[in-house]
Each structure stands twice: as structure tokens, then as C-alpha cells.
N, C-alpha and C. Protein backbone atom coordinates (compact mmCIF):
# COMPACT_ATOMS: atom_id res chain seq x y z
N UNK A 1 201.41 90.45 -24.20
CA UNK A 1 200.84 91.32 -25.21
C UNK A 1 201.60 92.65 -25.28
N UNK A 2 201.96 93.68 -24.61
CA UNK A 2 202.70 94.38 -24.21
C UNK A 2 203.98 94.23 -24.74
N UNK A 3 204.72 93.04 -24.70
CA UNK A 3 206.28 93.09 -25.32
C UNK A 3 205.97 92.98 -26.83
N UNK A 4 204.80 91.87 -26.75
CA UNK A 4 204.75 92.49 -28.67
C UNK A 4 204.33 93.60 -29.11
N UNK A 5 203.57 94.37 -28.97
CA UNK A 5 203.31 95.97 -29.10
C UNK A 5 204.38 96.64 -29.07
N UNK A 6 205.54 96.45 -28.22
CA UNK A 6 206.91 97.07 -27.82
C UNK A 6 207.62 96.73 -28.91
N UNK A 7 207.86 95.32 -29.60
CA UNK A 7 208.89 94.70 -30.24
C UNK A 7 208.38 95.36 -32.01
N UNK A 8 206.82 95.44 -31.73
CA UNK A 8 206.44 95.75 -33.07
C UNK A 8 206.52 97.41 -33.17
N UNK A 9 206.41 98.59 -32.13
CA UNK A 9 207.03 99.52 -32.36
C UNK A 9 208.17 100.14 -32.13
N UNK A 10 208.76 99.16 -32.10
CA UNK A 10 210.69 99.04 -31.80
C UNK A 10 210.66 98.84 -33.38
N UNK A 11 210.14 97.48 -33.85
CA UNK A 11 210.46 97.00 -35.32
C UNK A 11 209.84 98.69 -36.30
N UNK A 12 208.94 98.85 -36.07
CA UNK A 12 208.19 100.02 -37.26
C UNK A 12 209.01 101.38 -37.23
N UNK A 13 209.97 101.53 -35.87
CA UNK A 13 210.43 103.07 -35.62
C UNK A 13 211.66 102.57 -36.59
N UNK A 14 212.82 101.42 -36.70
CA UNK A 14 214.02 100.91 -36.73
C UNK A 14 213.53 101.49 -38.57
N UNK A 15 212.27 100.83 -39.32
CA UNK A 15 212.00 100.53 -40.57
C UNK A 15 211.75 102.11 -41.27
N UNK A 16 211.63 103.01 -40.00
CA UNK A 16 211.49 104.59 -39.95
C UNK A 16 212.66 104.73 -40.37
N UNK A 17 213.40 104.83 -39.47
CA UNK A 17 215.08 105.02 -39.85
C UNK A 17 215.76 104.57 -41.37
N UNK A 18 215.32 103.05 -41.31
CA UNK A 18 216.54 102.87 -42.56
C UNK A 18 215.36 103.69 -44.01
N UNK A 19 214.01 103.37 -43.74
CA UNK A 19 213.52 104.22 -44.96
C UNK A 19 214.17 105.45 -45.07
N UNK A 20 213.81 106.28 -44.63
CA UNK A 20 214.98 107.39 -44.40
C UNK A 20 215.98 107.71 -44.77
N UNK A 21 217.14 106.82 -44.15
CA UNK A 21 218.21 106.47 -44.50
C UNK A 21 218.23 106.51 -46.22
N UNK A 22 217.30 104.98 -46.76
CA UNK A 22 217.91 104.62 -47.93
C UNK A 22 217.39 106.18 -48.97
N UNK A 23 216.13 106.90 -48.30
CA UNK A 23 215.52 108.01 -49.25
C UNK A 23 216.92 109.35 -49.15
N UNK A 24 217.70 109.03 -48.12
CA UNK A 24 218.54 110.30 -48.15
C UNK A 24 220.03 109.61 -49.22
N UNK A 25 220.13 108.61 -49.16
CA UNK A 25 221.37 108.17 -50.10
C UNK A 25 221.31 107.81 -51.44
N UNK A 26 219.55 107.48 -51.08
CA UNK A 26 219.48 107.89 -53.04
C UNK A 26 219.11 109.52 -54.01
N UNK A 27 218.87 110.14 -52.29
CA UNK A 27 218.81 111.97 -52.85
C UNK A 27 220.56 111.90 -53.28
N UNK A 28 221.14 111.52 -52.39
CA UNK A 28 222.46 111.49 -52.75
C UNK A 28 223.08 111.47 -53.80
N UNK A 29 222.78 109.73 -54.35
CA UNK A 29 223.48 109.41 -55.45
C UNK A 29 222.56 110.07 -56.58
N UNK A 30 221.35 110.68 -56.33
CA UNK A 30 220.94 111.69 -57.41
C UNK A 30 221.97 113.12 -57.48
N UNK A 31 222.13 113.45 -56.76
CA UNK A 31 223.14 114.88 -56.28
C UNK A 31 224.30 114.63 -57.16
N UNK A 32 225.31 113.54 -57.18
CA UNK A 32 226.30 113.59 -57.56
C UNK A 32 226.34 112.75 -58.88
N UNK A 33 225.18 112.10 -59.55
CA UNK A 33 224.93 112.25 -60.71
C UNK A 33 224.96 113.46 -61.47
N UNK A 34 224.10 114.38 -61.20
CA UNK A 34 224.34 115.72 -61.38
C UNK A 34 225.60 115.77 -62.04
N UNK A 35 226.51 115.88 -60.85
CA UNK A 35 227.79 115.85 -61.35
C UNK A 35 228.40 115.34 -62.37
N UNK A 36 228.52 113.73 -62.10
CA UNK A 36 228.98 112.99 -63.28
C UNK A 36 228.84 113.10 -64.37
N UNK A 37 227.14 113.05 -64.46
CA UNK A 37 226.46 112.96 -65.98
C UNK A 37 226.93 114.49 -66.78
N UNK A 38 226.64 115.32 -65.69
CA UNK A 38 226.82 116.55 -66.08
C UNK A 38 228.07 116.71 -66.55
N UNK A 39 229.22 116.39 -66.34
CA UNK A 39 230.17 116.28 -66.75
C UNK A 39 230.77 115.50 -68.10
N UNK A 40 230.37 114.38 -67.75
CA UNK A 40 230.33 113.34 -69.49
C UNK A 40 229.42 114.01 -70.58
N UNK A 41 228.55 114.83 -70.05
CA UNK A 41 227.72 115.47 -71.50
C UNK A 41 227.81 116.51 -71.37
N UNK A 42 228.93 117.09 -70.60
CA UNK A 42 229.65 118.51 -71.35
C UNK A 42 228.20 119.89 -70.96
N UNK A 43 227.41 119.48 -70.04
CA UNK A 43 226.21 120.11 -69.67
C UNK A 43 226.71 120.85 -67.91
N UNK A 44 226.64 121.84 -68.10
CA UNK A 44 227.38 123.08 -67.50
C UNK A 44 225.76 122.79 -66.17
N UNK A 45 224.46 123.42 -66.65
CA UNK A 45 223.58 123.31 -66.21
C UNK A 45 223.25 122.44 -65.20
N UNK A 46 223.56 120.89 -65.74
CA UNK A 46 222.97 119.69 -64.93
C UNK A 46 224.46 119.52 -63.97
N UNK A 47 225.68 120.17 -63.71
CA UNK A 47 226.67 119.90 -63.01
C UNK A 47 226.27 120.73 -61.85
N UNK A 48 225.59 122.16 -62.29
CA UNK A 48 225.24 123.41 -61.41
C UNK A 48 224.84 122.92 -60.16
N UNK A 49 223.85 121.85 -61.05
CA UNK A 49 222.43 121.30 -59.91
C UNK A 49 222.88 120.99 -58.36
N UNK A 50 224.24 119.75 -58.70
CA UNK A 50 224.96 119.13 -57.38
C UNK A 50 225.52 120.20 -56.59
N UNK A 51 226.09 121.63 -57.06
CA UNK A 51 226.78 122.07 -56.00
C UNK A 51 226.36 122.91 -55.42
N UNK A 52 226.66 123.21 -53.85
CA UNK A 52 225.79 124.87 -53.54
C UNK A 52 226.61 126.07 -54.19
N UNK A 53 226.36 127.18 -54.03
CA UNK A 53 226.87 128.22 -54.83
C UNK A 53 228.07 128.82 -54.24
N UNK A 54 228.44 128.31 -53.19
CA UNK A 54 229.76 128.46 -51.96
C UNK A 54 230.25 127.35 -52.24
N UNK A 55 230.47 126.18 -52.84
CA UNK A 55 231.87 125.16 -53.01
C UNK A 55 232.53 125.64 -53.43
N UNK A 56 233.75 124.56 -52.66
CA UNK A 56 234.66 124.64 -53.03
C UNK A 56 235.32 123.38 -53.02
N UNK A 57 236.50 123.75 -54.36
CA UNK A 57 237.32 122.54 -54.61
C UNK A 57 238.63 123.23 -54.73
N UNK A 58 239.78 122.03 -53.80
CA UNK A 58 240.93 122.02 -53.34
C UNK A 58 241.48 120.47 -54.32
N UNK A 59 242.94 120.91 -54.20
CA UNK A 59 243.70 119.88 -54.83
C UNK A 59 245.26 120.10 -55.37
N UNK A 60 245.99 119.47 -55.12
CA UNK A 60 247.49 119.54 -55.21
C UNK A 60 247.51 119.86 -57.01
N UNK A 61 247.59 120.95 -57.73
CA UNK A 61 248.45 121.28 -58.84
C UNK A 61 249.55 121.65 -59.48
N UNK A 62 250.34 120.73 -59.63
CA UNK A 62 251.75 121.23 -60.32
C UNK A 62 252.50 121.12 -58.86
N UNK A 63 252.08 120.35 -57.83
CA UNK A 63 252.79 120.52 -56.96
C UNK A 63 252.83 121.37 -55.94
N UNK A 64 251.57 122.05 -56.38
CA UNK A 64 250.97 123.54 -55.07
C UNK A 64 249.64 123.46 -54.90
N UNK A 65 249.16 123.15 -53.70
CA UNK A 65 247.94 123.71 -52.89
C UNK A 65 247.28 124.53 -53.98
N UNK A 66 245.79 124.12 -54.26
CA UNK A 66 244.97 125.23 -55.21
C UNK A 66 243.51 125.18 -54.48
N UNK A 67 243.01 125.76 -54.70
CA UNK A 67 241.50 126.28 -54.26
C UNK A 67 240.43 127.08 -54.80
N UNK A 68 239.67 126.92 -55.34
CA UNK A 68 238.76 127.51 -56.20
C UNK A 68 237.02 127.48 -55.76
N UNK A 69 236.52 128.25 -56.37
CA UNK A 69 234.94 128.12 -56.20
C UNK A 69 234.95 127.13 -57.18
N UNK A 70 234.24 125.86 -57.15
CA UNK A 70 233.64 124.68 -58.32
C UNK A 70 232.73 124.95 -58.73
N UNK A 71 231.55 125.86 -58.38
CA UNK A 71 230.72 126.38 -60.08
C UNK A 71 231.28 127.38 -60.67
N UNK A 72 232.17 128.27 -60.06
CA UNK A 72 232.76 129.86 -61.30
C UNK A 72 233.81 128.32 -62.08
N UNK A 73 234.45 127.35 -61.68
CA UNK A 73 235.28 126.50 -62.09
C UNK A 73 234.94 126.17 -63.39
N UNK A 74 233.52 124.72 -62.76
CA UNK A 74 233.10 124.42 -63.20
C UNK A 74 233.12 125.15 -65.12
N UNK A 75 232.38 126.11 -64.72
CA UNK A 75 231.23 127.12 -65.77
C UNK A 75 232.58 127.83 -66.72
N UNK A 76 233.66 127.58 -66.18
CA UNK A 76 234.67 128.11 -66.90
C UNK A 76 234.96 127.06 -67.90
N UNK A 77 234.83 125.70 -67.51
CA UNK A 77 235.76 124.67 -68.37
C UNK A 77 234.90 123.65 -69.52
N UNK A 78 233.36 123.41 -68.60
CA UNK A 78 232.34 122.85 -69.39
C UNK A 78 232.16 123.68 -70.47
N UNK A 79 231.88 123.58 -71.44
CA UNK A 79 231.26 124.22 -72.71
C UNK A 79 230.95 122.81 -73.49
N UNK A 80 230.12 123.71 -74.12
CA UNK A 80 228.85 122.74 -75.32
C UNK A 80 230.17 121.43 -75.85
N UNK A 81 229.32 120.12 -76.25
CA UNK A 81 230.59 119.43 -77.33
C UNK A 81 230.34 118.48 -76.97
N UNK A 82 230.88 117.04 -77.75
CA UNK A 82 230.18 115.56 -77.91
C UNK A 82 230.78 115.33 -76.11
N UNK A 83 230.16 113.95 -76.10
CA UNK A 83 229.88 113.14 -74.98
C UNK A 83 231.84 112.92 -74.52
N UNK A 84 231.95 113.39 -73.23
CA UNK A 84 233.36 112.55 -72.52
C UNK A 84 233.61 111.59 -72.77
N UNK A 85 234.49 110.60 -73.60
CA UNK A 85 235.08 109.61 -73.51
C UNK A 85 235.76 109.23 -71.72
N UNK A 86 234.87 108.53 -70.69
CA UNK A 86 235.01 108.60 -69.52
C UNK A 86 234.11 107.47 -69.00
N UNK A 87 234.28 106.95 -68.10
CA UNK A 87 233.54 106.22 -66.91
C UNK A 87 233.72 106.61 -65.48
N UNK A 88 232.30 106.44 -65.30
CA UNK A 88 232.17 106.95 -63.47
C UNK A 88 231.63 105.98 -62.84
N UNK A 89 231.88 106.20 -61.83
CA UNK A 89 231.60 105.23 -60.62
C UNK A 89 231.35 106.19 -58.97
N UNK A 90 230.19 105.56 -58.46
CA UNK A 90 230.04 106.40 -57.45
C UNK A 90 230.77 104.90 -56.40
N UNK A 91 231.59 105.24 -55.62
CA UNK A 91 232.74 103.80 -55.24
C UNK A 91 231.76 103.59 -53.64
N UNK A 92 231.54 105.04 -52.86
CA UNK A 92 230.70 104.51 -51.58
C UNK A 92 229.96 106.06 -51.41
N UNK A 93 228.67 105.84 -50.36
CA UNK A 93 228.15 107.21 -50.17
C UNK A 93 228.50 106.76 -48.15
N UNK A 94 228.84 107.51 -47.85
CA UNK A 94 228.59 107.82 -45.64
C UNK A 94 227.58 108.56 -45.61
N UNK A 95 226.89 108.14 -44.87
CA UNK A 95 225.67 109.47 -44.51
C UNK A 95 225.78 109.24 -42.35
N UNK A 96 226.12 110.91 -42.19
CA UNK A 96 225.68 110.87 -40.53
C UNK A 96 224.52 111.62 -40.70
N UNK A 97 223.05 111.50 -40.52
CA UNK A 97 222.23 112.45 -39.72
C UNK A 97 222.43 113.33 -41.47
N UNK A 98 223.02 114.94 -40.99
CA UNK A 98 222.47 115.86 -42.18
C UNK A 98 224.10 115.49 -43.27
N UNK A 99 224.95 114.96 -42.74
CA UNK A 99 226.56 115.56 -43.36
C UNK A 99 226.21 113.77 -44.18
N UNK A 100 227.07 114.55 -45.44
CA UNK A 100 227.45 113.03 -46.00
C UNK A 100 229.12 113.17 -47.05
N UNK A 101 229.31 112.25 -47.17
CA UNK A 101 230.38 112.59 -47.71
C UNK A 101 230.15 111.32 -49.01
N UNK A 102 230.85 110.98 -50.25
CA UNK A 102 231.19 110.27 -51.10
C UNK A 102 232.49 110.45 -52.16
N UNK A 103 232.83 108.91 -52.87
CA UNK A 103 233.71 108.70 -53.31
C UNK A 103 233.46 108.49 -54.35
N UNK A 104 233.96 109.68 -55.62
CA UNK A 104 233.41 109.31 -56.76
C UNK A 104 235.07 109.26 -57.55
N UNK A 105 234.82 107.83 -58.62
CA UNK A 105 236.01 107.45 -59.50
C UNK A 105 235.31 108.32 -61.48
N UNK A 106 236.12 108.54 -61.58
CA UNK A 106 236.31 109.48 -63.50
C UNK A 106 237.08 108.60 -63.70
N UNK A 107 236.78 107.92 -65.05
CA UNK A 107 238.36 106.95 -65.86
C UNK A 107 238.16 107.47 -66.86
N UNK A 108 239.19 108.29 -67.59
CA UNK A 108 239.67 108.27 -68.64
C UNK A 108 240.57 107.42 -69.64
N UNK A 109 240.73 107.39 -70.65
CA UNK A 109 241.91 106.40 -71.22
C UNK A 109 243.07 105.99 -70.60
N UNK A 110 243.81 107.55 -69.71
CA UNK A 110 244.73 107.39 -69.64
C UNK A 110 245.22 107.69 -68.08
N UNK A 111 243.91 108.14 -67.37
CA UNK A 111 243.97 108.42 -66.21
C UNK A 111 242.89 108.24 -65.50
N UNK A 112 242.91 108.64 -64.13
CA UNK A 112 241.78 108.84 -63.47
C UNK A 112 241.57 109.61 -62.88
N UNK A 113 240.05 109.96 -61.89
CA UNK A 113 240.11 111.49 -61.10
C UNK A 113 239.84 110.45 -59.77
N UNK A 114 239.87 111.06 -58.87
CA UNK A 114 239.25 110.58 -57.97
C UNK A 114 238.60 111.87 -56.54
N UNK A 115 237.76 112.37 -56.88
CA UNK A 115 237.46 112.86 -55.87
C UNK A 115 236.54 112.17 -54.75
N UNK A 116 236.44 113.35 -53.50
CA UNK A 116 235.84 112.81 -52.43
C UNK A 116 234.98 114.62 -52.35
N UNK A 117 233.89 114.15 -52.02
CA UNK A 117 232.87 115.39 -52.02
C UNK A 117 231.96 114.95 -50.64
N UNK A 118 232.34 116.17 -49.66
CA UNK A 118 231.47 116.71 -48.58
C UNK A 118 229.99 117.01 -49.30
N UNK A 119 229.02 116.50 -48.75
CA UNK A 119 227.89 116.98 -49.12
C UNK A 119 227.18 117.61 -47.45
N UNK A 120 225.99 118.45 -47.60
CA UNK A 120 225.46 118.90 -46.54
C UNK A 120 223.95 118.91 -47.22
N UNK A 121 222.63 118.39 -46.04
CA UNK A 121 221.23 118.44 -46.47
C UNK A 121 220.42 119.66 -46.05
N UNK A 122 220.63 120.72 -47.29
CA UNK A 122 220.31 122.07 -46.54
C UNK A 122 218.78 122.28 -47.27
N UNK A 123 217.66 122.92 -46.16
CA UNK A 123 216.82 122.85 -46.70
C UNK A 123 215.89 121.36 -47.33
N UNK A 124 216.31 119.89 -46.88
CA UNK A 124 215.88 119.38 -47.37
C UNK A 124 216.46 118.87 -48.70
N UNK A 125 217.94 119.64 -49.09
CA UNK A 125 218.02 118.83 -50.30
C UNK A 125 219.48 118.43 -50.31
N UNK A 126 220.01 117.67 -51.29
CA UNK A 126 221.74 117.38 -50.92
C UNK A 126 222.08 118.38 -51.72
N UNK A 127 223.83 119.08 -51.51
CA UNK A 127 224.49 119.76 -51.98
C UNK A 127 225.77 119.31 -51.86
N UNK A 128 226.85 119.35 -52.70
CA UNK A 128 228.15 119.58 -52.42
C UNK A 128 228.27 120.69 -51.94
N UNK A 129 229.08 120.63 -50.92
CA UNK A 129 230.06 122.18 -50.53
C UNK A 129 231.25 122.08 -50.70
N UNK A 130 231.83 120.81 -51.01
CA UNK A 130 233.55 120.69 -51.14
C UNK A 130 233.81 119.52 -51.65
N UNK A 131 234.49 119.98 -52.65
CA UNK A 131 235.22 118.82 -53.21
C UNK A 131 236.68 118.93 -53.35
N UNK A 132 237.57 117.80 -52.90
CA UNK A 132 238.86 117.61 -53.20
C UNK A 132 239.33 116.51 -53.53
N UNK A 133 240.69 116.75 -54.66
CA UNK A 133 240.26 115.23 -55.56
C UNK A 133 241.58 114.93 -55.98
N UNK A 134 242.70 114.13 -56.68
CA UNK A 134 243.80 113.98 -57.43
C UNK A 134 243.61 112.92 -58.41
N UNK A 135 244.78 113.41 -59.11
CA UNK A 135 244.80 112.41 -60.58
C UNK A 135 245.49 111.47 -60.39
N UNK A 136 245.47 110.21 -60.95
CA UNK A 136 246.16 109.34 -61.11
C UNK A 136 246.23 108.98 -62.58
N UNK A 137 247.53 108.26 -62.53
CA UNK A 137 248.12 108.24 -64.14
C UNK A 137 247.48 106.47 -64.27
N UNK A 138 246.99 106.15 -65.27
CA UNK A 138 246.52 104.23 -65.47
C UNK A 138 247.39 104.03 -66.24
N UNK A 139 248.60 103.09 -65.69
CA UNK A 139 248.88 101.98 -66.77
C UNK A 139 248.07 100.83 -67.53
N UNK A 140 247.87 101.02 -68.57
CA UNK A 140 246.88 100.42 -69.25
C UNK A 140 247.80 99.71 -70.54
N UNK A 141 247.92 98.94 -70.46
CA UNK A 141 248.79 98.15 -71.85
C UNK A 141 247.45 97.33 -72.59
């Protein structure tokens, strides 16, 4: 009697965990929706949401190291205007404990983005703090 009591709060703590788990990776893939969506509909606001107010985004331009805050970025480049001609894809989310990181794909016609975004669970909620990302050119015939 005893090992089942054991096996059944071995089983209920394990079902603790992955609930958990799956409630922090779908805060996640809510977080970096934010992003995406926010981005394909040109909505400055709903991009705000994903990042903390200290990111930052890094990335090789023109061949030089660049670095920027990603909401002064952001808030510089979004403005009002029809829907992105674009597809996203969130490709994987990692979660350790509070740190998570993910791999998000942008396709454009003629290219793609590909960043990778550090997230951190501050307060209970997800944030980007960093994103760094490069373009790739699509051959597309």
C-alpha cells in the first residue's frame, strides 16, 4: 500500500511539473506572437507587449556588428499600413526553470529573418530581453 501512495505521488508531483512546463511554453509562444503578429499588422503596440523595455537586438549589418534597443527600434520602423506580405513560424521554444530561449523564422518573398530571442520570466510573465537574428536571401524560382 505504501509503494502505491509513493508511485501515485511520484506520478501527481511529475504531472505538476509538465503542467507547468506546458503553461510556461504556451505563456511563451503567446510572448512571441506578440511579436510576430505584431509585426505582420504593422501594430507597434502589440510588438511592445513581447519585449522588456531593456532589449536588445544585435546582428551583423553591412558587414559590422550592430546593437540597438528593440522597442526605441522597433517604434522607429513599425508605423500604421496594410498587413506584411510574410510568414512566421515559431521553429522550437527551450525552456530551463525561469530562462527560455526560441527560434522564430519571417519569410518574405524574397528572403528570410531568422531570429533567436532570449526570453526571461520576470515577475511571472515572459519577456524578450535579446534578440539576435540574420537574413537570408531564398532562392525561389
Amino acid at each position: 500500500m505504501k509503494k502505491q501512495i509513493l508511485i501515485v505521488l511520484m506520478f501527481l508531483s511529475f504531472t505538476a511539473v509538465v503542467s507547468a512546463q506546458q503553461s510556461d511554453y504556451q505563456k511563451i509562444e503567446q510572448t512571441v506572437s506578440y511579436y510576430l503578429d505584431g509585426g505582420t499588422n504593422n501594430d507597434f503596440e502589440t510588438v511592445k507587449k513581447a519585449f522588456h523595455p531593456n532589449a536588445t537586438m544585435r546582428g551583423i549589418r553591412e558587414g559590422k556588428y550592430w546593437e540597438t534597443n528593440a522597442v526605441e527600434f522597433f517604434k522607429s520602423v513599425i508605423k500604421p499600413g496594410p498587413k506584411q506580405n510574410r510568414k512566421t513560424r515559431v521553429a522550437y521554444i527551450n525552456i530551463s526553470d525561469n530562462v527560455a530561449n526560441a527560434r522564430l523564422e519571417i519569410e518574405y518573398p524574397t528572403f528570410m529573418f531568422i531570429d533567436y530571442m532570449n526570453l526571461l520570466k520576470i515577475d511571472g510573465d515572459w519577456k524578450i530581453v535579446g534578440k539576435i537574428y540574420t537574413r537570408k536571401s531564398l532562392n525561389k524560382k
